[in-house]
C-alpha atoms as a PDB file:
ATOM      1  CA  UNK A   1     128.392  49.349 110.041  1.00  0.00           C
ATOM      2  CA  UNK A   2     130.975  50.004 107.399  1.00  0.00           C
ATOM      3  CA  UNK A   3     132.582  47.805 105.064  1.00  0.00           C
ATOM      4  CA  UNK A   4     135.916  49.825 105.900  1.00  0.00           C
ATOM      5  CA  UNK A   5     136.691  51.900 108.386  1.00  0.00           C
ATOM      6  CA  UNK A   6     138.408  55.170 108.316  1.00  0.00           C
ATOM      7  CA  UNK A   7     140.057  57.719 110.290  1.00  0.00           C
ATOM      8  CA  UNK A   8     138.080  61.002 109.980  1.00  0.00           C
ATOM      9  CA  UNK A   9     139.057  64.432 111.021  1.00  0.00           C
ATOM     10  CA  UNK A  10     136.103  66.697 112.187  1.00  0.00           C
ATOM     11  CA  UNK A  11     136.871  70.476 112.371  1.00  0.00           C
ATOM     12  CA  UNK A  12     133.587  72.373 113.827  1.00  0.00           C
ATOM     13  CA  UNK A  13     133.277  75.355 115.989  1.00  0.00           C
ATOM     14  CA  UNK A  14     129.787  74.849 117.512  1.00  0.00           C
ATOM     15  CA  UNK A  15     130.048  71.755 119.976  1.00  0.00           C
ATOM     16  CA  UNK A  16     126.332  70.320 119.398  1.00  0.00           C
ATOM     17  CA  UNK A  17     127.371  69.796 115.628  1.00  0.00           C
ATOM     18  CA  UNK A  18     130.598  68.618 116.230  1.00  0.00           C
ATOM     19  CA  UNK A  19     129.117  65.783 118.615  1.00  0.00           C
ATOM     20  CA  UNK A  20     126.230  65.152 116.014  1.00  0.00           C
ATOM     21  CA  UNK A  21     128.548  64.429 113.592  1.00  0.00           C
ATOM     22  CA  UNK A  22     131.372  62.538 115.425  1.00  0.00           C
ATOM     23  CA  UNK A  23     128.017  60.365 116.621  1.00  0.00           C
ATOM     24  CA  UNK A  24     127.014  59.672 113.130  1.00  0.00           C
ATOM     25  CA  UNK A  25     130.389  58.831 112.229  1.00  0.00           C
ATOM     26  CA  UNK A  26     131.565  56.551 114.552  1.00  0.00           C
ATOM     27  CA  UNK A  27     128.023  54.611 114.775  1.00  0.00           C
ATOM     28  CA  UNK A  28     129.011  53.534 111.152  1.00  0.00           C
ATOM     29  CA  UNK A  29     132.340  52.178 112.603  1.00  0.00           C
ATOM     30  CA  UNK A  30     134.509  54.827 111.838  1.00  0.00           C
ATOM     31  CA  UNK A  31     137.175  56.649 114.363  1.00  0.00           C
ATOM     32  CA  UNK A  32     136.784  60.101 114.551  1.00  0.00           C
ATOM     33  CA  UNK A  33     139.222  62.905 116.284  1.00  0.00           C
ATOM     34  CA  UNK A  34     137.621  66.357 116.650  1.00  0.00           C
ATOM     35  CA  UNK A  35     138.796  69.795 116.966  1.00  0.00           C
ATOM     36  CA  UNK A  36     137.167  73.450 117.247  1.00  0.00           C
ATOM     37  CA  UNK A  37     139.179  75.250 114.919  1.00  0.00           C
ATOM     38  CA  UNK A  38     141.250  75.710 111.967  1.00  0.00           C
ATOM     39  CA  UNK A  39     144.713  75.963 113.611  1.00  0.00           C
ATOM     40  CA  UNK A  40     143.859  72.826 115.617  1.00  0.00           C
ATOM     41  CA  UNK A  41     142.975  71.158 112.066  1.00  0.00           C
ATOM     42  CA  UNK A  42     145.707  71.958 110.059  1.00  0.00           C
ATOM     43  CA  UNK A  43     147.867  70.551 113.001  1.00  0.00           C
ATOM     44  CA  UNK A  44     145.313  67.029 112.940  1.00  0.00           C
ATOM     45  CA  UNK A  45     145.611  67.089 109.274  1.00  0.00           C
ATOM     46  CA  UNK A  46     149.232  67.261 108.402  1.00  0.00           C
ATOM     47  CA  UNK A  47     149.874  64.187 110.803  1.00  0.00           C
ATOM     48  CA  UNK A  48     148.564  62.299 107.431  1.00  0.00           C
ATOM     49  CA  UNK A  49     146.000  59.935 109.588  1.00  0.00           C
ATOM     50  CA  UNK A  50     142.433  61.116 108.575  1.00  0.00           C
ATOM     51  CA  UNK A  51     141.075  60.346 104.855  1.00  0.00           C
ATOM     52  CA  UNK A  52     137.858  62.111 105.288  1.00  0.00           C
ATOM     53  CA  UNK A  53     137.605  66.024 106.745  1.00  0.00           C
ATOM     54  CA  UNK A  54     134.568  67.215 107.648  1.00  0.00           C
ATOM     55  CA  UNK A  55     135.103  70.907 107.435  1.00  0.00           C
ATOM     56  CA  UNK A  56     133.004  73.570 108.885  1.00  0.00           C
ATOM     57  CA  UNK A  57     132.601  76.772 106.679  1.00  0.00           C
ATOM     58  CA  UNK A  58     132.911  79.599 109.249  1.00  0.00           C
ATOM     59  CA  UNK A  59     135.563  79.081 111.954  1.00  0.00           C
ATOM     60  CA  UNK A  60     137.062  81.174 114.237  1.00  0.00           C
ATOM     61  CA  UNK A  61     140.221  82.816 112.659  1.00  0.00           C
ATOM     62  CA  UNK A  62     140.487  81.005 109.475  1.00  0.00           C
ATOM     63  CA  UNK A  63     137.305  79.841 107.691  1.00  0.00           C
ATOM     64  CA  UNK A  64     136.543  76.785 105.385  1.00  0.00           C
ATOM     65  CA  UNK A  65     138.312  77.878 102.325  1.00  0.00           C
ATOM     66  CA  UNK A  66     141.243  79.322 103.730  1.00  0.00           C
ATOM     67  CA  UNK A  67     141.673  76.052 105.187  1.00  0.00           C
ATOM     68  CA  UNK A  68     141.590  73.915 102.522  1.00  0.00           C
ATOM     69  CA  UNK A  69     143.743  76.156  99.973  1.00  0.00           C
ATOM     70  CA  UNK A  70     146.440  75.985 102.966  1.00  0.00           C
ATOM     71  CA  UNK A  71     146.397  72.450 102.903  1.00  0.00           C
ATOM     72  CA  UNK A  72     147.836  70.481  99.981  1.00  0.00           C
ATOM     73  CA  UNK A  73     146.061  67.454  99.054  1.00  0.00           C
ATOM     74  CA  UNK A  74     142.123  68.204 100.108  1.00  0.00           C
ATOM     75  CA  UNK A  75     139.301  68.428  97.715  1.00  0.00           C
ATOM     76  CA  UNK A  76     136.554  71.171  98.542  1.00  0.00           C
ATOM     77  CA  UNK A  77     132.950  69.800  98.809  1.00  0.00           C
ATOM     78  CA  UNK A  78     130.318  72.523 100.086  1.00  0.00           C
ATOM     79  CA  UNK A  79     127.541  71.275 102.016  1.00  0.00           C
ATOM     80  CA  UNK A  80     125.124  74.796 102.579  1.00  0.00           C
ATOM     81  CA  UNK A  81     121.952  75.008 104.379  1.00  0.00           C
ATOM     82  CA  UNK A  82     121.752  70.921 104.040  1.00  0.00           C
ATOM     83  CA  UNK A  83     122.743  70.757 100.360  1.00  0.00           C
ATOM     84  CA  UNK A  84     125.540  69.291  99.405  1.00  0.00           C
ATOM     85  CA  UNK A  85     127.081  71.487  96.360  1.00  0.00           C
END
């Protein structure tokens, strides 16, 4: 478990990853809220509650990048074919 819990924000398309990592997340201790696409996010987001997003790269109508230059106050980490860049 966690030595602090967090709110995190998952934003993935495909539902099997999505659970995966809402699993992984919340067995450490952490509360997670999850939504399948960018529109839905940027809603999640701006309520201020999450201080992690885990952001998938391709999503329907806006992707990954888009997302994050719309939205003030994210840093950009790139996790591609299970590297982390």
């Amino acid at each position: 478990m966690a030595d602090e819990s967090f709110n995190a924000l998952v934003v993935e398309d495909n539902p099997t990853s999505s659970r995966l990592i809402q699993a992984i997340l919340e067995g450490r201790g952490h509360q997670v809220e999850a939504v399948a696409d960018a529109e839905a996010g940027s809603v999640a987001f701006q309520r201020g509650r999450h201080r992690l997003l885990v952001l998938d790269w391709k999503l329907p109508g806006m992707d990954g990048v888009e997302f994050v230059r719309a939205t003030p106050d994210t840093l950009l980490l790139i996790k591609k074919k299970g590297y982390l860049l």
